[in-house]
Protein backbone atom coordinates (compact mmCIF):
# COMPACT_ATOMS: atom_id res chain seq x y z
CA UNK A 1 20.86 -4.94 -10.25
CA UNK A 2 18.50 -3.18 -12.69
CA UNK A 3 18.76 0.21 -11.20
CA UNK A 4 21.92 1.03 -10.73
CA UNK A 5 23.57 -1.09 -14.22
CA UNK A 6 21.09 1.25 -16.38
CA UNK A 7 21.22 4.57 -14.69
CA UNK A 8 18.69 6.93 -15.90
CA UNK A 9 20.65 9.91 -17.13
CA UNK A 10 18.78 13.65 -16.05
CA UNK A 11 18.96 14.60 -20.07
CA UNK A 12 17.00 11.99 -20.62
CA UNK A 13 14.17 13.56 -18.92
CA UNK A 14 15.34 17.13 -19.47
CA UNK A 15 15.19 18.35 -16.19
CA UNK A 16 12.28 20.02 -14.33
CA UNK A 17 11.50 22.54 -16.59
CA UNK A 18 10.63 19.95 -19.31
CA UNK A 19 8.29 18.84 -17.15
CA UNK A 20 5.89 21.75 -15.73
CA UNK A 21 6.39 23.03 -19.85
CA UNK A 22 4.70 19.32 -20.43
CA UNK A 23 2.11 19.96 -18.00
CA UNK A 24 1.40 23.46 -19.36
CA UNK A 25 0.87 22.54 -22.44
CA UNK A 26 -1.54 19.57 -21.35
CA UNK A 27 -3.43 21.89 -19.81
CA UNK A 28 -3.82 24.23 -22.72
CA UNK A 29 -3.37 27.61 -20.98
CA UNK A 30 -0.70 30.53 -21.31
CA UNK A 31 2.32 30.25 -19.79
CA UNK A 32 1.47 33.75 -18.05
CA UNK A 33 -1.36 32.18 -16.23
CA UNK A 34 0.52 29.55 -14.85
CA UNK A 35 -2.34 27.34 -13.05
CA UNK A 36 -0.12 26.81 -9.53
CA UNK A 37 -2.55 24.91 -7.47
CA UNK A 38 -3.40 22.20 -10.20
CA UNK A 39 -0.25 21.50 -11.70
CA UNK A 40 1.74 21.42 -8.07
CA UNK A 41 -0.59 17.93 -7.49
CA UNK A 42 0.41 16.60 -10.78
CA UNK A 43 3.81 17.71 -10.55
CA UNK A 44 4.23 15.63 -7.20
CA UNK A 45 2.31 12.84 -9.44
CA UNK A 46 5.20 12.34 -11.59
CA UNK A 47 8.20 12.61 -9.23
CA UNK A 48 6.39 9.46 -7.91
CA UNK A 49 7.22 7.42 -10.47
CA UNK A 50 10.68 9.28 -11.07
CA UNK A 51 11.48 8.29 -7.46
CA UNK A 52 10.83 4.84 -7.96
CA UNK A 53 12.56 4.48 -11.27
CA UNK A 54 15.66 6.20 -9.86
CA UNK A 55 15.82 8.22 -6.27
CA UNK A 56 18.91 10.96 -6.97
CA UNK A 57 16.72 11.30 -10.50
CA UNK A 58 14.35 12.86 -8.27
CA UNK A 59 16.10 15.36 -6.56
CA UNK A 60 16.57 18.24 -8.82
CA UNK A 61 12.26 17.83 -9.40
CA UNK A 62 11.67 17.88 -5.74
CA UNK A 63 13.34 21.42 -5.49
CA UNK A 64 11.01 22.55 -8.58
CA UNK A 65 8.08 20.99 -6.37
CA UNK A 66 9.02 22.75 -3.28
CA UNK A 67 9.15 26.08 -5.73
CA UNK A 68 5.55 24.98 -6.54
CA UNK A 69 4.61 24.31 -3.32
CA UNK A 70 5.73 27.81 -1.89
CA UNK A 71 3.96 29.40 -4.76
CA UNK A 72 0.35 27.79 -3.54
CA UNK A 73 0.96 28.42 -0.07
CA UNK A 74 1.24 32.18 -0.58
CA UNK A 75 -1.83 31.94 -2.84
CA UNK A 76 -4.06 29.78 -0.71
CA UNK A 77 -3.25 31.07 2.91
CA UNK A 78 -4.36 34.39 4.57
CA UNK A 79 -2.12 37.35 4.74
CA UNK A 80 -2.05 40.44 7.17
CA UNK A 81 -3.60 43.47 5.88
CA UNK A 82 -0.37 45.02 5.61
CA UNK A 83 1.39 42.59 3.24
CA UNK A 84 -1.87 43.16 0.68
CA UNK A 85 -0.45 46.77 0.06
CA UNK A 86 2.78 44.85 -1.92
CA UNK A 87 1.25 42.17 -3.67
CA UNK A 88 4.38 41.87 -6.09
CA UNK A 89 6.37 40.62 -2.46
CA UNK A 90 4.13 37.62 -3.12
CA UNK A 91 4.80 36.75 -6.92
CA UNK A 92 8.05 37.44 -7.24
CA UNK A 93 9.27 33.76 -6.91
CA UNK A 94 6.21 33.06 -9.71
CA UNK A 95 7.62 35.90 -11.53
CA UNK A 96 11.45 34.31 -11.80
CA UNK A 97 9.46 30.49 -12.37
CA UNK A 98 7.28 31.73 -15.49
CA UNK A 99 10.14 33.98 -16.88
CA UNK A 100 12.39 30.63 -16.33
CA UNK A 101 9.68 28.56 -17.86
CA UNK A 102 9.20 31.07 -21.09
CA UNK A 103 13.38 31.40 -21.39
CA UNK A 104 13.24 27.65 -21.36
CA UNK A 105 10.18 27.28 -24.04
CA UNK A 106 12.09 29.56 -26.32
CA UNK A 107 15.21 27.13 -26.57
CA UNK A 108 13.85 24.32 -26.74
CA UNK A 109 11.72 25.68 -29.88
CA UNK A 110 14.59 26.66 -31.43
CA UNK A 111 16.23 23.67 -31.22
CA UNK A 112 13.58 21.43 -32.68
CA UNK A 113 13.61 24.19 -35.14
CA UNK A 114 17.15 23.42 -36.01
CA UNK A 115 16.67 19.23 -35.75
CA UNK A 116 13.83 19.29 -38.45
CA UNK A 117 16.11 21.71 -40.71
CA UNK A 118 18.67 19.30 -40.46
CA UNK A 119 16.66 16.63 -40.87
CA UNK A 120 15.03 18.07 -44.01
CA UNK A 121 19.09 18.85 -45.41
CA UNK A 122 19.99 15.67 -44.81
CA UNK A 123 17.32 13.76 -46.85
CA UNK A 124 17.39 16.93 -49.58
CA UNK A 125 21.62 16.51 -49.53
CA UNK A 126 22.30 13.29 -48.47
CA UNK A 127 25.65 12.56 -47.57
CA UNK A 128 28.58 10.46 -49.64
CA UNK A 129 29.94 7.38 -47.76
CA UNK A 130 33.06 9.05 -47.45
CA UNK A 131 31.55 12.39 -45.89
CA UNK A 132 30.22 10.53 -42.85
CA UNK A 133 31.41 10.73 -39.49
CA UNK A 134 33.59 8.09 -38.27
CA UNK A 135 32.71 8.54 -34.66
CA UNK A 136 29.50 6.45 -33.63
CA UNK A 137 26.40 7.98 -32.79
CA UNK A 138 25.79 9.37 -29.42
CA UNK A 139 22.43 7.45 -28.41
CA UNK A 140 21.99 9.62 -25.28
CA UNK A 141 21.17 12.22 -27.71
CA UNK A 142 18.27 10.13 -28.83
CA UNK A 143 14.78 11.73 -28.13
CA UNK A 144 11.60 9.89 -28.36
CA UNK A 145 9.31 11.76 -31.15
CA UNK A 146 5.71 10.64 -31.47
CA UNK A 147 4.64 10.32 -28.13
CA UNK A 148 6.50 12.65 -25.29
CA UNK A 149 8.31 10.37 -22.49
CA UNK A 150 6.71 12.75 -19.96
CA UNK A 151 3.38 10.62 -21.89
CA UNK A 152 5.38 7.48 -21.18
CA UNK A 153 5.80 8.58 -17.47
CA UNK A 154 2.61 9.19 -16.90
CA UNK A 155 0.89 6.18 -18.60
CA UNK A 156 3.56 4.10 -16.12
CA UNK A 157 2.29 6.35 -13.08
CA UNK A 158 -1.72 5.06 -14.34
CA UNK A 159 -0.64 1.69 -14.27
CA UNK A 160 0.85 1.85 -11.11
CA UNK A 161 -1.88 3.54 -9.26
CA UNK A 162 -3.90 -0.18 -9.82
CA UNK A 163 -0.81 -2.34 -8.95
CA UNK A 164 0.40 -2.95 -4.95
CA UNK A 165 4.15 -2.10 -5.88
CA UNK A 166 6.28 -4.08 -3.73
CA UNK A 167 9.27 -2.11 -3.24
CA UNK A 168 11.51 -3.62 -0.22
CA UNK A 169 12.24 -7.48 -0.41
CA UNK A 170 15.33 -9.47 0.95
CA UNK A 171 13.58 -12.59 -1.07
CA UNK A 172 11.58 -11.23 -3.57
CA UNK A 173 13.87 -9.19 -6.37
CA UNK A 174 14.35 -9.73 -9.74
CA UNK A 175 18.05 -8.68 -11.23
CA UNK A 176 16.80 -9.36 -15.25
CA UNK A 177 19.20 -7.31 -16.95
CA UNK A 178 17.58 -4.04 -19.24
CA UNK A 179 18.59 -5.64 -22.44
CA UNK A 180 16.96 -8.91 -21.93
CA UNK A 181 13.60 -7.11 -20.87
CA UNK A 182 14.38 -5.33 -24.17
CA UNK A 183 14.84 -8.19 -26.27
CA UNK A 184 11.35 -10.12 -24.82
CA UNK A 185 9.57 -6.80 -25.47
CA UNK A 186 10.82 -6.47 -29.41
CA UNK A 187 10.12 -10.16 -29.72
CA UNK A 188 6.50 -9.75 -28.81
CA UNK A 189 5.89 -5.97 -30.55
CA UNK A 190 7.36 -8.44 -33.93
CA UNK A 191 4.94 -10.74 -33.38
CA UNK A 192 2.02 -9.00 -32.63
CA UNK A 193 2.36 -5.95 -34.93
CA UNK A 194 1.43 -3.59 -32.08
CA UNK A 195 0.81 -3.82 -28.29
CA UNK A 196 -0.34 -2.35 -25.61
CA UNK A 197 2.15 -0.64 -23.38
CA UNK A 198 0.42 -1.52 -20.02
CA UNK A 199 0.27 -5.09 -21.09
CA UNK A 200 3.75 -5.30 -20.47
CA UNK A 201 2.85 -5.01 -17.12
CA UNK A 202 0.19 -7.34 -16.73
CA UNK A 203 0.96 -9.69 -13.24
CA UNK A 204 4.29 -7.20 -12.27
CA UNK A 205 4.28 -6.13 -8.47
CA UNK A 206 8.27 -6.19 -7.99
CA UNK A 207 9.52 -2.68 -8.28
CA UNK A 208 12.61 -3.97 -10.21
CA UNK A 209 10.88 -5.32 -12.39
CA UNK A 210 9.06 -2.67 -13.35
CA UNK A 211 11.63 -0.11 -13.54
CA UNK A 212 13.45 -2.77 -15.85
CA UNK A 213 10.22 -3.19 -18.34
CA UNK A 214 9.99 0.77 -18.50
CA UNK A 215 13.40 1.46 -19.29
CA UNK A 216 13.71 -1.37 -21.48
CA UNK A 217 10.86 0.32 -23.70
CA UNK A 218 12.39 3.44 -23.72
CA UNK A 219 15.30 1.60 -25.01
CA UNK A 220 13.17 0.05 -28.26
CA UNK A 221 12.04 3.57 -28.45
CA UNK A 222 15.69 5.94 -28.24
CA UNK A 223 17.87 3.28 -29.67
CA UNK A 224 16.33 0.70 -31.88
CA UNK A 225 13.72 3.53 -34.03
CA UNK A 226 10.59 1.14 -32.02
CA UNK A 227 7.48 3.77 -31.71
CA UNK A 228 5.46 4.67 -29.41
CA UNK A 229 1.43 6.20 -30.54
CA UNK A 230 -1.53 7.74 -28.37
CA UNK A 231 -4.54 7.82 -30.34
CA UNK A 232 -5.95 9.49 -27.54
CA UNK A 233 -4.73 12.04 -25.01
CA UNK A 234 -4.11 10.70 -21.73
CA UNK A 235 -5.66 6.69 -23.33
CA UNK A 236 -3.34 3.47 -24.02
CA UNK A 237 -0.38 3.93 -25.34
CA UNK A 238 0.76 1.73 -28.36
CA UNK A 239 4.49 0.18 -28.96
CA UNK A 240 5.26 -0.56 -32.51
CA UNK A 241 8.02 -1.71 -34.30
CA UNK A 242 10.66 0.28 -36.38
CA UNK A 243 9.03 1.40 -39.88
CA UNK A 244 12.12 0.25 -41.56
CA UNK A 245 12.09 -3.94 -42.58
CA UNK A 246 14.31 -5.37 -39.31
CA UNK A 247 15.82 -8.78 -39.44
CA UNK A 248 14.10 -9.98 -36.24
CA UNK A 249 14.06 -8.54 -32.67
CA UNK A 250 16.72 -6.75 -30.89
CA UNK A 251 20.18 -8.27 -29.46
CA UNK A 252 21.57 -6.04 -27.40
CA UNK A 253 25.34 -6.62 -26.04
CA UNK A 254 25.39 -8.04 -22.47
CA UNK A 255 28.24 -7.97 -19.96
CA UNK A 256 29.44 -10.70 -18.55
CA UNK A 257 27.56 -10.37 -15.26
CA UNK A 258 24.27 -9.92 -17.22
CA UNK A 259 24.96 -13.17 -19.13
CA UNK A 260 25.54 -15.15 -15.45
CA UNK A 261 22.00 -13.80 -14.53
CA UNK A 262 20.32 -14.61 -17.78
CA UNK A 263 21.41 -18.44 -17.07
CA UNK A 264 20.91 -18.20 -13.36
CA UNK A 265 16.98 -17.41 -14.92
């Protein structure tokens, strides 16, 4: 089963906060004039498609959204004449989110601050063969660089908005395993130099199958040094392939099970 073999860890997406920061910044306003009423709409946009990839990936964002949600309410709806004398009763819970959202902003500056420094070491002082670290790399550490995944997200939730998703089917579901989807996917980005990330897409109704073409991409992208570019805000997003020569597509290890649907195909 797609969803639950490849569970979509929360640090992938960073959590709630990463979010509304991604929306802030889309927006291009100050953090202290947090637009409520706008980004609560496009907030509820994206747990959408984070409750169709993965349903407990959604929770923690639906109690951000209800925080957002509470926020407009107070904003938008008449109050007695006597709550107007204590306005600050009616941001405080805006208060806590924007402080929350600036603590946030702050760390996560500093630590791309300290990922480019290292970066930057590393290629000034690279390291001898027999200074590296004998434990493997930790790929849920990966982060996708050129293009945000909130991006990602929200290109899948435009291509979804034109597609009759067909989520509940005794007959109809397709159990492709993530690393085959990945492996058809690097194939064709080979090939074709470039392509279109909503061409992946092209004919797909099944919900399975397109939570397994989405996280397959993020996949290339985390794990295999793929990339993803947006020549335009909020346009097409483009897949390419690692900048470094690669000796052909992708081969990912498969379980047993996986290999037992691959033939079954």
């Amino acid at each position: 089963m797609v969803v639950t073999e490849y569970r979509v860890h929360l640090d992938l997406f960073t959590g709630p906060l990463d979010l509304l920061l991604y929306l802030v910044r889309r927006q291009e306003v100050n953090i202290l004039d947090l637009p409520v009423a706008g980004i609560t709409q496009q907030y509820r946009q994206y747990i959408e498609v984070l409750t169709l990839i993965d349903v407990d990936l959604a929770a923690d964002f639906l109690v951000m959204a209800s925080s957002l949600a509470e926020i407009k309410s107070r904003m938008v709806l008449p109050r007695p004449e006597e709550e107007i004398e204590e306005p600050e009763l009616e941001t405080d819970t805006q208060s806590e989110l924007v402080q929350q959202l600036l603590e946030y902003k702050k760390f996560k500056e500093a630590s791309f601050a300290l990922e480019e420094h290292a970066s930057a070491w590393q290629e000034r002082y690279p390291r001898l063969s027999n200074e590296r670290p004998k434990v493997s790399k930790d790929h849920s550490q990966d982060r996708i660089k050129e293009v945000e995944l909130w991006d990602l997200v929200s290109a899948l939730s435009r291509i979804l908005e034109t597609k009759e998703v067909v989520t509940h089917s005794k007959i109809n579901y397709d159990e492709t395993p993530i690393a085959v989807w990945a492996e058809r996917i690097s194939e064709r980005v080979l090939k074709e130099g470039r392509c279109e990330f909503s061409s992946f897409f092209a004919g797909e109704k099944l919900r399975s199958r397109i939570v397994g073409i989405f996280l397959a991409t993020l996949e290339l992208i985390r794990h295999h040094h793929y990339r993803a570019e947006q020549p335009e805000s909020f346009q097409e997003i483009w897949i390419l392939p690692p900048l470094e020569s690669t000796s052909g597509p992708v081969r990912i290890e498969r379980s047993e099970q996986d290999e037992d649907l691959v033939d079954e195909d």
